[in-house]
Protein backbone atom coordinates (compact mmCIF):
# COMPACT_ATOMS: atom_id res chain seq x y z
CA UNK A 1 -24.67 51.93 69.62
CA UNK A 2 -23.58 53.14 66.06
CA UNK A 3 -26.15 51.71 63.54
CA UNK A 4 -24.52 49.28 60.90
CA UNK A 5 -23.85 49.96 57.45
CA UNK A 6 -25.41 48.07 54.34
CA UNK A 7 -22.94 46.01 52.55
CA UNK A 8 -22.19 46.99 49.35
CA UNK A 9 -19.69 44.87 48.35
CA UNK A 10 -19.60 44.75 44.66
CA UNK A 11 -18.95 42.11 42.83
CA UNK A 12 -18.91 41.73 38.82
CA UNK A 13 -21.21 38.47 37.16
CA UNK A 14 -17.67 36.92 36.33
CA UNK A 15 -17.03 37.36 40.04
CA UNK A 16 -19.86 35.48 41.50
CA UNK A 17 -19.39 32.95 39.25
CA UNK A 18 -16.42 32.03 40.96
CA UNK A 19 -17.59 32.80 44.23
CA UNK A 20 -20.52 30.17 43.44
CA UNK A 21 -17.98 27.74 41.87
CA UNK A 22 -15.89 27.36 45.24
CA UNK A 23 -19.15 27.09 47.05
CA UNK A 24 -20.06 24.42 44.95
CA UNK A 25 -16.27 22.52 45.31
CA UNK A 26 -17.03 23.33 48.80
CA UNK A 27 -20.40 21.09 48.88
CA UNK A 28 -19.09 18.27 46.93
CA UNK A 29 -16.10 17.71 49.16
CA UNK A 30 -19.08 18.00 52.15
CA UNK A 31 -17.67 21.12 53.69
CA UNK A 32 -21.10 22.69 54.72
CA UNK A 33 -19.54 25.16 56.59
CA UNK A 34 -17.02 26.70 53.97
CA UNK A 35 -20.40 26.65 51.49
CA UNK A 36 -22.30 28.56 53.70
CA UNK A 37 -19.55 31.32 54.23
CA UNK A 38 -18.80 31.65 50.57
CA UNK A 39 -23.01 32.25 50.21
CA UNK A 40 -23.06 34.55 52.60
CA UNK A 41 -20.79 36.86 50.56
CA UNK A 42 -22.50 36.87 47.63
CA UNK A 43 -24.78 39.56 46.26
CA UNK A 44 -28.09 38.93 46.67
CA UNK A 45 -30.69 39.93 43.23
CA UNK A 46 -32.60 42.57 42.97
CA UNK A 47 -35.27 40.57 43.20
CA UNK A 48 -34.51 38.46 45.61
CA UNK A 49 -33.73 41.64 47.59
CA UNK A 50 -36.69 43.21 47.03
CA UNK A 51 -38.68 40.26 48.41
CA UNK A 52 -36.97 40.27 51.82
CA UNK A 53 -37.00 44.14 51.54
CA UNK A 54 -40.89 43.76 51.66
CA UNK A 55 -41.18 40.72 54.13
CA UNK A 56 -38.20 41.13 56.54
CA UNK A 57 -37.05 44.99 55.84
CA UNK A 58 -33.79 47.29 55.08
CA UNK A 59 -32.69 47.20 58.49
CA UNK A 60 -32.95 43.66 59.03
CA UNK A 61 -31.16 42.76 56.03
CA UNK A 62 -28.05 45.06 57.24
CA UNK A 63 -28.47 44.01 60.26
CA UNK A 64 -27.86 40.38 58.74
CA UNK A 65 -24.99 41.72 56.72
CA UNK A 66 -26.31 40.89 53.57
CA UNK A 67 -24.59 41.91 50.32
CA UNK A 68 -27.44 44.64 48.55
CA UNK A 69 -24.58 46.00 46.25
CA UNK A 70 -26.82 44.38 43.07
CA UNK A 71 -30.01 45.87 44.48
CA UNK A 72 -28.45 49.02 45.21
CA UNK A 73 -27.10 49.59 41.41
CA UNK A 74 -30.40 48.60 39.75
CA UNK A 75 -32.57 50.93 42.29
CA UNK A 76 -30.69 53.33 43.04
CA UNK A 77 -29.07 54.24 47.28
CA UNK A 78 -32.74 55.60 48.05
CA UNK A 79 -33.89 52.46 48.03
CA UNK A 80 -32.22 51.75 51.34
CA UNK A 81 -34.43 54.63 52.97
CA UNK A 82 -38.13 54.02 50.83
């Protein structure tokens, strides 16, 4: 089984703004589902990645398919493999 790859997808501040926007439309018209899909594209923070990187690990966060792109420009790609 080939291993996954992190996601990187970048996305700029103006971006996610809009990205969190819809999401927000999306939970005042009670459409839980469309919220949760537009969350799960966004870029996690550094920090926030570095928290689960700690408690839950790299591999398990690809594995989840969660967007590292902002951790990845503030620390740098080794900090998929430390």
């Amino acid at each position: 089984m080939e291993a996954k790859k992190p996601n990187l997808t970048k996305f700029t501040k103006e971006e996610y703004a809009v990205l969190m926007d819809k999401a927000t439309e999306a939970m005042m018209k009670g459409d839980e589902e469309e919220r949760l899909r537009l969350l799960a594209l966004a870029p996690l923070s550094p920090g926030q990645a570095a928290e689960l990187k700690y408690s839950m690990g790299v591999q398990w966060m690809i594995q989840e398919g969660i967007n590292l792109s902002w951790a990845v420009e503030t620390y740098g790609e080794n900090w998929l493999n430390d």
